[in-house]
N, C-alpha and C. Protein backbone atom coordinates (compact mmCIF):
# COMPACT_ATOMS: atom_id res chain seq x y z
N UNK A 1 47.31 -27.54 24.03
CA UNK A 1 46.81 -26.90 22.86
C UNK A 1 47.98 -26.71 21.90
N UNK A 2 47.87 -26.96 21.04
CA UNK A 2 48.70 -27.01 19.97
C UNK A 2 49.10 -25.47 19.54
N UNK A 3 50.58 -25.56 19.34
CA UNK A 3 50.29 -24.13 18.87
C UNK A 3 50.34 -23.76 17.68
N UNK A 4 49.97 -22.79 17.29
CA UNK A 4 49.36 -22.13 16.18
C UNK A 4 50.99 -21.68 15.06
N UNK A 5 51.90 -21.54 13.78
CA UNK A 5 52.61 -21.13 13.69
C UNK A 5 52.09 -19.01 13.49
N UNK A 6 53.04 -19.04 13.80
CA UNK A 6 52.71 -17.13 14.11
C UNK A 6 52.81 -16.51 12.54
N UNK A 7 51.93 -16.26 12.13
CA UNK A 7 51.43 -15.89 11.08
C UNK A 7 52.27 -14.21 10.89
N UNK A 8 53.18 -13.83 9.12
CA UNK A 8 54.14 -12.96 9.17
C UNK A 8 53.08 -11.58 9.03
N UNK A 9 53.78 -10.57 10.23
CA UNK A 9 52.86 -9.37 9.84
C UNK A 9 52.81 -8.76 8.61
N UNK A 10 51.51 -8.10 8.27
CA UNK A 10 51.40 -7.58 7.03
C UNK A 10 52.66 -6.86 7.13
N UNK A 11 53.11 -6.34 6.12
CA UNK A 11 54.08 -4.98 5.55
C UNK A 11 52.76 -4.18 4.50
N UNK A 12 53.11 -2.96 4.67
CA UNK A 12 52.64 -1.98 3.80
C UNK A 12 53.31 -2.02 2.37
N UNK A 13 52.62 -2.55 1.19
CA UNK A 13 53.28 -2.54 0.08
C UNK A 13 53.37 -1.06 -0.82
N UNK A 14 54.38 -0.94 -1.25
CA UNK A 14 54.27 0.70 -1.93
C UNK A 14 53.57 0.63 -3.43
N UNK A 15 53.12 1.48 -3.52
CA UNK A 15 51.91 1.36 -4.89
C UNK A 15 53.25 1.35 -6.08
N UNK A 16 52.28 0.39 -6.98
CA UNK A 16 54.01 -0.02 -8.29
C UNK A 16 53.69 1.20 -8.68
N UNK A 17 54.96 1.09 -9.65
CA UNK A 17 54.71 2.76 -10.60
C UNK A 17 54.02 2.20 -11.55
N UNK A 18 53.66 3.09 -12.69
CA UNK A 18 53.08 3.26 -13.50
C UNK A 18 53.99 2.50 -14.67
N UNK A 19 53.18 1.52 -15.50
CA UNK A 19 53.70 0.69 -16.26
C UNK A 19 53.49 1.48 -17.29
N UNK A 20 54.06 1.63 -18.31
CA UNK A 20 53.98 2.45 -19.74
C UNK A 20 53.31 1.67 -20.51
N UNK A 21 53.64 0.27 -20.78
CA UNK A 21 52.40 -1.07 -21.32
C UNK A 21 51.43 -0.39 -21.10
N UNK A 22 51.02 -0.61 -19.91
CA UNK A 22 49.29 -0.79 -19.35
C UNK A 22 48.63 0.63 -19.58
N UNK A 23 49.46 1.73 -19.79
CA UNK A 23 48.64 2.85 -19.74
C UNK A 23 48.62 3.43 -21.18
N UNK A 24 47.69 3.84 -21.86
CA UNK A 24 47.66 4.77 -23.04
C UNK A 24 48.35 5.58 -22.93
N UNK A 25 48.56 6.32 -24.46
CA UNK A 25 49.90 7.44 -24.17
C UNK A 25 49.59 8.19 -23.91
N UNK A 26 48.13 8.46 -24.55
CA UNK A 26 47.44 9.87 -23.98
C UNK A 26 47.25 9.93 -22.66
N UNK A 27 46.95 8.92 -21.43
CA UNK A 27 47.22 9.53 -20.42
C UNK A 27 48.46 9.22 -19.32
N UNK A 28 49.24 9.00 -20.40
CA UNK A 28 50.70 8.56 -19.74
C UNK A 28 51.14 10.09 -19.94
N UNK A 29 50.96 10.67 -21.14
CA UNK A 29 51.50 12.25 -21.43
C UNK A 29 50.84 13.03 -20.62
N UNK A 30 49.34 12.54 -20.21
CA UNK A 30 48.71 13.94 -19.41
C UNK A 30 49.27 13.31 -18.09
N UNK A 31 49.54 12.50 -17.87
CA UNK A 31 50.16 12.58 -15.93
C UNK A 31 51.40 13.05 -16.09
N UNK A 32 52.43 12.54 -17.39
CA UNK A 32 53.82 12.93 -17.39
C UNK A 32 53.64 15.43 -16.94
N UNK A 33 53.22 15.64 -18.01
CA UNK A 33 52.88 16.67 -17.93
C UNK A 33 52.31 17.76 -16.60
N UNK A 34 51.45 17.10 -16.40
CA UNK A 34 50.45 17.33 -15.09
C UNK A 34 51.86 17.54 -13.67
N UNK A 35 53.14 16.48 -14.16
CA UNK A 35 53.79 16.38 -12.77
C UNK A 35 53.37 15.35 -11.77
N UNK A 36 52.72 14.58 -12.89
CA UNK A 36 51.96 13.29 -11.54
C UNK A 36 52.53 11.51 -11.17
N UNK A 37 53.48 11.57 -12.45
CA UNK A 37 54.30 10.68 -12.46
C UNK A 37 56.00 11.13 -12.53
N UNK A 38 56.75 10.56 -11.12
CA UNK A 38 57.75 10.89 -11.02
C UNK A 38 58.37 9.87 -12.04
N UNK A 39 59.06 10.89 -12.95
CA UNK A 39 60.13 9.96 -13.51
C UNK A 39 61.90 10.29 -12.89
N UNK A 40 62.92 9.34 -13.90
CA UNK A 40 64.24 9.63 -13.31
C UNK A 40 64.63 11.51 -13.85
N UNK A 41 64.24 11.59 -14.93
CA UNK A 41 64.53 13.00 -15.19
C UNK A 41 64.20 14.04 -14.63
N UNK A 42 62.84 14.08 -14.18
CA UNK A 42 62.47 14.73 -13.57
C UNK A 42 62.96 15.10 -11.61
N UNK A 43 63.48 14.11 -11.44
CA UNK A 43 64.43 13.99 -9.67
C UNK A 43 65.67 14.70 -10.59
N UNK A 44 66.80 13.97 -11.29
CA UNK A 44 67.76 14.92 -11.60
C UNK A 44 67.73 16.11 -11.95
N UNK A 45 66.68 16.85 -13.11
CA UNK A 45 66.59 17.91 -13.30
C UNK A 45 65.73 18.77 -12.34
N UNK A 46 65.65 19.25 -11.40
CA UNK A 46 65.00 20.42 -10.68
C UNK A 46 65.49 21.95 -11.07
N UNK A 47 64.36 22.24 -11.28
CA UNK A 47 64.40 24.08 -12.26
C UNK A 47 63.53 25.11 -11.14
N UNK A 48 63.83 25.86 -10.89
CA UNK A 48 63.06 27.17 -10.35
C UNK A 48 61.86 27.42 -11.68
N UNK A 49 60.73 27.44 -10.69
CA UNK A 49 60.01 28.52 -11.98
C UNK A 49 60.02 29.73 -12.52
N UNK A 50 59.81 30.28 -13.67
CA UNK A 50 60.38 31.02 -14.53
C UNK A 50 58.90 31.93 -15.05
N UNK A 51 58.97 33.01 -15.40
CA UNK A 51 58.12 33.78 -16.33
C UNK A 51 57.12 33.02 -17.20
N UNK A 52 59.06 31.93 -17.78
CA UNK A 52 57.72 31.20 -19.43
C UNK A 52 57.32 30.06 -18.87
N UNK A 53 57.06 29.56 -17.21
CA UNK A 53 56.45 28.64 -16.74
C UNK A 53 54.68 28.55 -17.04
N UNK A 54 54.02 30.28 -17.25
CA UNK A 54 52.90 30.42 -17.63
C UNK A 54 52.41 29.76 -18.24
N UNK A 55 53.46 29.70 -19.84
CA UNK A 55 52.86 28.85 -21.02
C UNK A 55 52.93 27.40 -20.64
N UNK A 56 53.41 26.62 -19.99
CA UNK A 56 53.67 25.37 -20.04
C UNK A 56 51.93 24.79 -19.61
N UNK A 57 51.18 23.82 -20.69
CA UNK A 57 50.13 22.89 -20.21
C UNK A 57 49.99 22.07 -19.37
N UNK A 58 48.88 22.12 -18.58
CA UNK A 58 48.10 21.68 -17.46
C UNK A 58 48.77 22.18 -16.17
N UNK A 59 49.92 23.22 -16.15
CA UNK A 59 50.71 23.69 -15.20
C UNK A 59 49.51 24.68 -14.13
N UNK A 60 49.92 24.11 -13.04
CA UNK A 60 49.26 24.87 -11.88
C UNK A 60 48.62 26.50 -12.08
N UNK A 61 47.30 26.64 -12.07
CA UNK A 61 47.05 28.10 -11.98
C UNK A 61 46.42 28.17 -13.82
N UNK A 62 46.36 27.48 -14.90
CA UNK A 62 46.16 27.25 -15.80
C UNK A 62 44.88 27.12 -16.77
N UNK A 63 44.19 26.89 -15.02
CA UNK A 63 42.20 26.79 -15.32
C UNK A 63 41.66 27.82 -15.98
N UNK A 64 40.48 27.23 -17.13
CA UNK A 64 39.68 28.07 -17.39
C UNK A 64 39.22 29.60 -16.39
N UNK A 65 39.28 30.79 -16.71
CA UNK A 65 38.73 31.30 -16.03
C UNK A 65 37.41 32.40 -16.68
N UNK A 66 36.65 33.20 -15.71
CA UNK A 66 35.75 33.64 -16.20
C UNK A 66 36.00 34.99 -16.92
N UNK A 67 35.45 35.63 -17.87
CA UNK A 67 35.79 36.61 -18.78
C UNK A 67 35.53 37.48 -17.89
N UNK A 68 35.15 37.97 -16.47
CA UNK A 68 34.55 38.65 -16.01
C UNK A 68 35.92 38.85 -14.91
N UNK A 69 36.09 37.76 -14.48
CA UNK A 69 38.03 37.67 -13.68
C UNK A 69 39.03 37.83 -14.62
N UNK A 70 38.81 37.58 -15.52
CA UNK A 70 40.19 37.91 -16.70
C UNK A 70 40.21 39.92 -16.61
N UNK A 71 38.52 40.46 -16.82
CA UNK A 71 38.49 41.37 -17.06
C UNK A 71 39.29 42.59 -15.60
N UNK A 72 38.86 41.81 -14.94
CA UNK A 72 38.75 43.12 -13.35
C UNK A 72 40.68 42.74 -13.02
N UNK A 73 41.41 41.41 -13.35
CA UNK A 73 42.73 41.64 -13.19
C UNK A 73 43.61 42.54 -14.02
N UNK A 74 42.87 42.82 -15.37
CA UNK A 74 43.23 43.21 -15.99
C UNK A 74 43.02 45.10 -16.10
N UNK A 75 42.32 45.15 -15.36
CA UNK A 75 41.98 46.76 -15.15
C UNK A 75 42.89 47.05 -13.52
N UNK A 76 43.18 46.18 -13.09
CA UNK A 76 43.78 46.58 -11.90
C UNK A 76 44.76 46.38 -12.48
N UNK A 77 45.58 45.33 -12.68
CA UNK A 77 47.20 45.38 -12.98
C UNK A 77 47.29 46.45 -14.10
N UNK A 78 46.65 47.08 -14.60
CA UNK A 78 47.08 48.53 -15.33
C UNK A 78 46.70 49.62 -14.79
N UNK A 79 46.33 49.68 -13.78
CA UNK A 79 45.88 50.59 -12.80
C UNK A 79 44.55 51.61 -13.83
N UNK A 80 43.30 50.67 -14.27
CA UNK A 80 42.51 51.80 -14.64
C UNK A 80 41.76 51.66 -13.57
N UNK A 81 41.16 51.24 -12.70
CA UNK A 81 40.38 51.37 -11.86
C UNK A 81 39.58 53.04 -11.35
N UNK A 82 40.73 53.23 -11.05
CA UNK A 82 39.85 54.70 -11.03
C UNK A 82 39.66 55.36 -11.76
N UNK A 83 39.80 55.32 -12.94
CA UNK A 83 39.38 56.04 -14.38
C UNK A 83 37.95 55.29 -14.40
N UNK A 84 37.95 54.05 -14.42
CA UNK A 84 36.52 53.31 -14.22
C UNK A 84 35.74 53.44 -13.81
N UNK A 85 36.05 53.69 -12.78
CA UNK A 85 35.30 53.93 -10.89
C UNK A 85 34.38 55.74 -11.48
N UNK A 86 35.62 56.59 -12.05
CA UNK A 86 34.61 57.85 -12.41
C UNK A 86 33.68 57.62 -13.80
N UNK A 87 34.21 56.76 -14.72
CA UNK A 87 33.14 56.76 -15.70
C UNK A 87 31.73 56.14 -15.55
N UNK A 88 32.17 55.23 -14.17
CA UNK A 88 30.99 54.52 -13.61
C UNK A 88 30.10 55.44 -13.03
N UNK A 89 30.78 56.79 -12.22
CA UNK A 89 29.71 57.73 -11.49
C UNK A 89 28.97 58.63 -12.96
N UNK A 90 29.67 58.88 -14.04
CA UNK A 90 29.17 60.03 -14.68
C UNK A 90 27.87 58.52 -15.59
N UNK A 91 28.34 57.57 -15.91
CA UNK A 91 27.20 56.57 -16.32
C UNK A 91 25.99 56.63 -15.28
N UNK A 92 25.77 56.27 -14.01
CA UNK A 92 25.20 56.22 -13.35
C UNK A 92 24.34 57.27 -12.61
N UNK A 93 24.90 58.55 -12.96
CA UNK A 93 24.44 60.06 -12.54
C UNK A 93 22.95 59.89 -11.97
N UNK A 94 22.16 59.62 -12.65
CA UNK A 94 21.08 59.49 -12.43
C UNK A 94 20.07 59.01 -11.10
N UNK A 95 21.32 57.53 -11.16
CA UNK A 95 21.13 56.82 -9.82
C UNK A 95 22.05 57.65 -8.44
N UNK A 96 22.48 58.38 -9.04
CA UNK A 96 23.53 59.17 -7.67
C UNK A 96 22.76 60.67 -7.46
N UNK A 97 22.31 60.86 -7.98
CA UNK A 97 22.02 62.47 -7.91
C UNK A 97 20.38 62.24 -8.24
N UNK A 98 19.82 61.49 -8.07
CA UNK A 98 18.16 61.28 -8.54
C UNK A 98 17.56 61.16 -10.31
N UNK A 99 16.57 61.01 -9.76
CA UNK A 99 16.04 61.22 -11.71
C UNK A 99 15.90 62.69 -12.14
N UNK A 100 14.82 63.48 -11.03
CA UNK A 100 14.63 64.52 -10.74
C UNK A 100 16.24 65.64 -11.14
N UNK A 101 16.43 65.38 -10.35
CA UNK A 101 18.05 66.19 -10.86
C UNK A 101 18.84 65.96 -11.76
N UNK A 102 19.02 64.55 -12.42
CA UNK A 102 19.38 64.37 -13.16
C UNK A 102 19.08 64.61 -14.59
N UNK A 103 17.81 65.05 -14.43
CA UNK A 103 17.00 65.62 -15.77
C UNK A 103 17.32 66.77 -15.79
N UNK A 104 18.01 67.84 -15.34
CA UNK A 104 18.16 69.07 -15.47
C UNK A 104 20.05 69.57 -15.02
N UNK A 105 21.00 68.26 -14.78
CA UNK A 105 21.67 68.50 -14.80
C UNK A 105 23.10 67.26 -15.57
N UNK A 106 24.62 67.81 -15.91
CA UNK A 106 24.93 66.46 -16.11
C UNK A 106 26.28 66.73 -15.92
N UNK A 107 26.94 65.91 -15.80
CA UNK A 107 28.72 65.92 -15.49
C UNK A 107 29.29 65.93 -16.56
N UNK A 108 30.38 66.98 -16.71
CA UNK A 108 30.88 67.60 -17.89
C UNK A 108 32.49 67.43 -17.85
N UNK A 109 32.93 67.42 -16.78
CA UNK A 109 34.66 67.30 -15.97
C UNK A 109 34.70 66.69 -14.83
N UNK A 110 36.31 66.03 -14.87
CA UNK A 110 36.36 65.73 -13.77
C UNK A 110 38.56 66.22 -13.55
N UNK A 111 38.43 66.73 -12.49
CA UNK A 111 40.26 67.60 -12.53
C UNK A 111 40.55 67.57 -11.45
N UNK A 112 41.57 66.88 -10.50
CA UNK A 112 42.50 66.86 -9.64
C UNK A 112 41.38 66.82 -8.60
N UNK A 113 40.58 65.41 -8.65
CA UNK A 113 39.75 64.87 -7.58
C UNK A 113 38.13 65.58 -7.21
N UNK A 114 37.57 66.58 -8.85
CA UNK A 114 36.64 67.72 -8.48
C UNK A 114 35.92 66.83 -9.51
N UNK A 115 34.75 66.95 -9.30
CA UNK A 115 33.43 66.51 -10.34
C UNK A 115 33.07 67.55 -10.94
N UNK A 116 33.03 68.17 -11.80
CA UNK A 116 32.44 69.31 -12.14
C UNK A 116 30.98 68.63 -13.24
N UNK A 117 29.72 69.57 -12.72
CA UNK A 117 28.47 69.16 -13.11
C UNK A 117 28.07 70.32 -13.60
N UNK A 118 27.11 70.35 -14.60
CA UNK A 118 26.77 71.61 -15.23
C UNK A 118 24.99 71.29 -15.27
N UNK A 119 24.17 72.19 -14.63
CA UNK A 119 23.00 72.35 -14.70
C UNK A 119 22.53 73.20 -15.94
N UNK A 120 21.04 73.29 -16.43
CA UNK A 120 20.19 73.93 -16.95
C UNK A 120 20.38 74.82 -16.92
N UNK A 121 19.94 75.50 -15.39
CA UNK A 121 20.15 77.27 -15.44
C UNK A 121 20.52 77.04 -13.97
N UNK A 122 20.99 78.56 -13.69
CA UNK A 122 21.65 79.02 -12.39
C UNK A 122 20.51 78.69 -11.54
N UNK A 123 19.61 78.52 -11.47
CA UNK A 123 18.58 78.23 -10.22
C UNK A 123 18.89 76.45 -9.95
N UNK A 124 19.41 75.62 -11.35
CA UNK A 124 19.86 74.49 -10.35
C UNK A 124 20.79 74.47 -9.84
N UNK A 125 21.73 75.46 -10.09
CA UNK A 125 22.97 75.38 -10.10
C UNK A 125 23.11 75.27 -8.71
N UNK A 126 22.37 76.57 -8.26
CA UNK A 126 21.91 76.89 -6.76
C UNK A 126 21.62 76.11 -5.94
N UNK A 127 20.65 75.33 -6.15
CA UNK A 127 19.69 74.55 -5.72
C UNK A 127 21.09 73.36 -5.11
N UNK A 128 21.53 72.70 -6.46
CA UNK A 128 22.99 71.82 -5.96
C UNK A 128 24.05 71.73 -4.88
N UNK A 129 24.69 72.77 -5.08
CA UNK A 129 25.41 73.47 -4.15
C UNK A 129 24.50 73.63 -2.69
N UNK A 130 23.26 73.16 -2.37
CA UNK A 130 22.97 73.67 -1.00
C UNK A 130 23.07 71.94 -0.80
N UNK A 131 23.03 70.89 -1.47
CA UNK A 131 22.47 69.55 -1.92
C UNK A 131 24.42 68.98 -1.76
N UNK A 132 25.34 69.71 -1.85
CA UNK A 132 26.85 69.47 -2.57
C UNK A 132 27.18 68.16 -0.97
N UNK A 133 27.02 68.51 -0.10
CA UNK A 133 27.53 67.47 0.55
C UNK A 133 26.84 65.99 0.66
N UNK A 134 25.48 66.24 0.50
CA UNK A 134 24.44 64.87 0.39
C UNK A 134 24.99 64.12 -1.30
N UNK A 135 25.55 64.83 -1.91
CA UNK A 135 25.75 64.17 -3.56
C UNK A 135 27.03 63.90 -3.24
N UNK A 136 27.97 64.19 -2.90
CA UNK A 136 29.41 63.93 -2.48
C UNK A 136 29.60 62.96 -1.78
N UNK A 137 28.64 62.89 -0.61
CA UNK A 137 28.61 61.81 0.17
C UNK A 137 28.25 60.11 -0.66
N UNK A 138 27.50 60.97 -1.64
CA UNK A 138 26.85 59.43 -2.14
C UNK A 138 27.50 59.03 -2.89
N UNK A 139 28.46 59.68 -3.54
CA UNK A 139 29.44 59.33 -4.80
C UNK A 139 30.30 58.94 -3.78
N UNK A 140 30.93 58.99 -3.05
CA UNK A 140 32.42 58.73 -2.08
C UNK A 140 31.70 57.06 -1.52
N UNK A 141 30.77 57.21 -1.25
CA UNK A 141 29.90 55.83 -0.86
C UNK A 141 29.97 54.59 -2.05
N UNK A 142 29.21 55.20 -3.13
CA UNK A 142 28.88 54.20 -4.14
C UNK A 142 30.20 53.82 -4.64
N UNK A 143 31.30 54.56 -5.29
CA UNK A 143 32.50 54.62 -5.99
C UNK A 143 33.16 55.17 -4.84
N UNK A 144 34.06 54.39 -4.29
CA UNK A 144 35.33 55.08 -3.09
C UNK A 144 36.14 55.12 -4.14
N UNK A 145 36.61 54.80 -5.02
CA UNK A 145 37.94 54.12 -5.90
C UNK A 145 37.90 55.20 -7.14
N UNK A 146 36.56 56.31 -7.09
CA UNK A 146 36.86 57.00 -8.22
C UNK A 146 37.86 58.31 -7.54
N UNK A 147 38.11 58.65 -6.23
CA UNK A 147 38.47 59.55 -6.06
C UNK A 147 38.20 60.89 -6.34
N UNK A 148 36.56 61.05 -5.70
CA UNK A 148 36.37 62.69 -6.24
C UNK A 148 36.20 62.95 -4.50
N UNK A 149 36.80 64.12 -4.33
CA UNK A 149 36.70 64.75 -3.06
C UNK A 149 36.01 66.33 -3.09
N UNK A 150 35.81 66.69 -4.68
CA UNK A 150 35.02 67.72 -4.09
C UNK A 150 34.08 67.73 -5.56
N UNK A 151 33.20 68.13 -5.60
CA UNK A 151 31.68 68.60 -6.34
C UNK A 151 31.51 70.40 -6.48
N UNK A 152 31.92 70.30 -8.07
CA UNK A 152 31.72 72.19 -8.59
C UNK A 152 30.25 71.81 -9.54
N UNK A 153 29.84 73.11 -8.87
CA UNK A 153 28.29 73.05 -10.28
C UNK A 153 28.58 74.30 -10.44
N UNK A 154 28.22 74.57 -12.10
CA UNK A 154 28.08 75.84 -12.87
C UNK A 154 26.80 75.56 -13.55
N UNK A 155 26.53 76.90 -13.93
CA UNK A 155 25.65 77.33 -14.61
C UNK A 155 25.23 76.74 -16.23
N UNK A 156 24.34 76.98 -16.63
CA UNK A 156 23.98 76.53 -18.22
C UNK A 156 25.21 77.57 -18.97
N UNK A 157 26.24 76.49 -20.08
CA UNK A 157 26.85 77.31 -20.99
C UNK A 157 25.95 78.39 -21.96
N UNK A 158 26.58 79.46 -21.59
CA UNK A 158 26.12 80.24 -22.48
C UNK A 158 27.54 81.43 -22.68
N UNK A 159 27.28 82.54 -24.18
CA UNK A 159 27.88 82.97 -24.84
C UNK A 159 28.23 84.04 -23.43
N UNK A 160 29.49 84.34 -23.81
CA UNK A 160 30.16 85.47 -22.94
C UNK A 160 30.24 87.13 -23.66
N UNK A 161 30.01 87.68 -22.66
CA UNK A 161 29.66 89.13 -23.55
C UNK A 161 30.84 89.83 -23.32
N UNK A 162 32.13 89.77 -22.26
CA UNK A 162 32.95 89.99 -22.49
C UNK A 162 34.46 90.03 -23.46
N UNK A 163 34.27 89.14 -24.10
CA UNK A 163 35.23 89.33 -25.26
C UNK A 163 34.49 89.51 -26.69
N UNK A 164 34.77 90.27 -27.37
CA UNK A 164 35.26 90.41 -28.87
C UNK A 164 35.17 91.94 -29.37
N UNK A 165 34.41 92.72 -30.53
CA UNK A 165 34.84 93.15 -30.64
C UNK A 165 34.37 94.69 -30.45
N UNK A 166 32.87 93.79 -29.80
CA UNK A 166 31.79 95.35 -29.57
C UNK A 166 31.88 95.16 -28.09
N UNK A 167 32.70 95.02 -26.97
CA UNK A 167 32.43 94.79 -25.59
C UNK A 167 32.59 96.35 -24.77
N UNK A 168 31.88 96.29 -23.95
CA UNK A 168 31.96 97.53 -23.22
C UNK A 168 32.13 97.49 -22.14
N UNK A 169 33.13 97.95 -21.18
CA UNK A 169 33.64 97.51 -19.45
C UNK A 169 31.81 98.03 -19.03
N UNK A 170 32.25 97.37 -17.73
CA UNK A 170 30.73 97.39 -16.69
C UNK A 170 30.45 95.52 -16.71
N UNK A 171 29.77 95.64 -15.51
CA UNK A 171 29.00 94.11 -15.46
C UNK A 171 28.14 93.75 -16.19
N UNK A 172 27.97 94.25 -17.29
CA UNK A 172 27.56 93.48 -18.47
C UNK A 172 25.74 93.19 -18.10
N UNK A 173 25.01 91.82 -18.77
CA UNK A 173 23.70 92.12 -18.63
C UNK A 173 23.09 91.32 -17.34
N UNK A 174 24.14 90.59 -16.60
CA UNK A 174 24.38 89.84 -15.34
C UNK A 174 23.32 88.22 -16.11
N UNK A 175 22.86 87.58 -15.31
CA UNK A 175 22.00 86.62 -15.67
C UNK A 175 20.72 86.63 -16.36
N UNK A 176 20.68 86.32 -17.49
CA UNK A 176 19.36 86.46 -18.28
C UNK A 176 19.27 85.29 -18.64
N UNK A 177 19.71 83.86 -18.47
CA UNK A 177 19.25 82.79 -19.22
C UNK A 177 19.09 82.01 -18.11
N UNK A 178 17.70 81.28 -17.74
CA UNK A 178 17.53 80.58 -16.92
C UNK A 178 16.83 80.82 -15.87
């Protein structure tokens, strides 16, 4: 049998570079840019990235993003979150404390982790305060991040009979409104 001459093994050829001819500039600039075509400058010059690497186009991390992720990085890296977190409970009152209650009462302060809520009259006031750990609980639930650890209810504002200029010592006319 005759023999065959031994045929040369393939070699793996390396992909050519990128011809500047053959390619438009426009996307010779968007690969140059992108980092997708090694050129000689780019092997000699190697740079650490930098602050003003942000601005540089089509640079990694650069994507469109949603106004809704722009928004929530932007309330955390300034630390409002928990200013948020409580304007979200006093917005929402309603849904935290019922409809029912919420019609007769509303959040007026908030000071060194206290909700302070102000009812109608002293009978809700009452009524709250027996209610203070079931409403606490639900705010610490819904909003962990607003940081309220304790719940004050007062009474309907009304005028004080102790100061001015007709006042007379004694306990005064005690509760008459409400």
């Amino acid at each position: 049998m005759p023999e065959r001459p031994e045929e040369p093994a393939a070699t793996p050829q390396k992909p050519a570079p990128l011809d500047r001819t053959a390619v438009p500039e426009t996307i010779s600039t968007y690969l140059r840019l992108r980092g997708l075509e090694p050129s000689a400058r780019s092997y000699r010059k190697r740079r650490r990235r930098t602050a003003d690497d942000e601005n540089i186009p089509f640079a990694p991390g650069r994507d469109p993003r949603g106004v809704g992720d722009v928004l929530a990085d932007l309330t955390r890296e300034a630390g409002w979150d928990p200013q948020l977190a409580r304007e979200d409970v006093v917005r929402a009152w309603d849904q935290v404390a019922g409809e029912d209650t919420a019609k007769h009462t509303r959040p007026v302060a908030f000071s060194d982790g206290t909700l302070t809520i102000q009812a109608d009259s002293t009978a809700w006031a009452k009524q709250l305060q027996l209610m203070r750990a079931q409403i606490l609980s639900e705010i610490v639930r819904r909003y962990p991040e607003a940081g309220v650890n304790a719940v004050r209810f007062i009474g309907p504002d009304v005028p004080s009979w102790k100061w001015g200029p007709r006042t007379i010592p004694g306990r005064g006319p005690r509760d008459t409104y409400g």
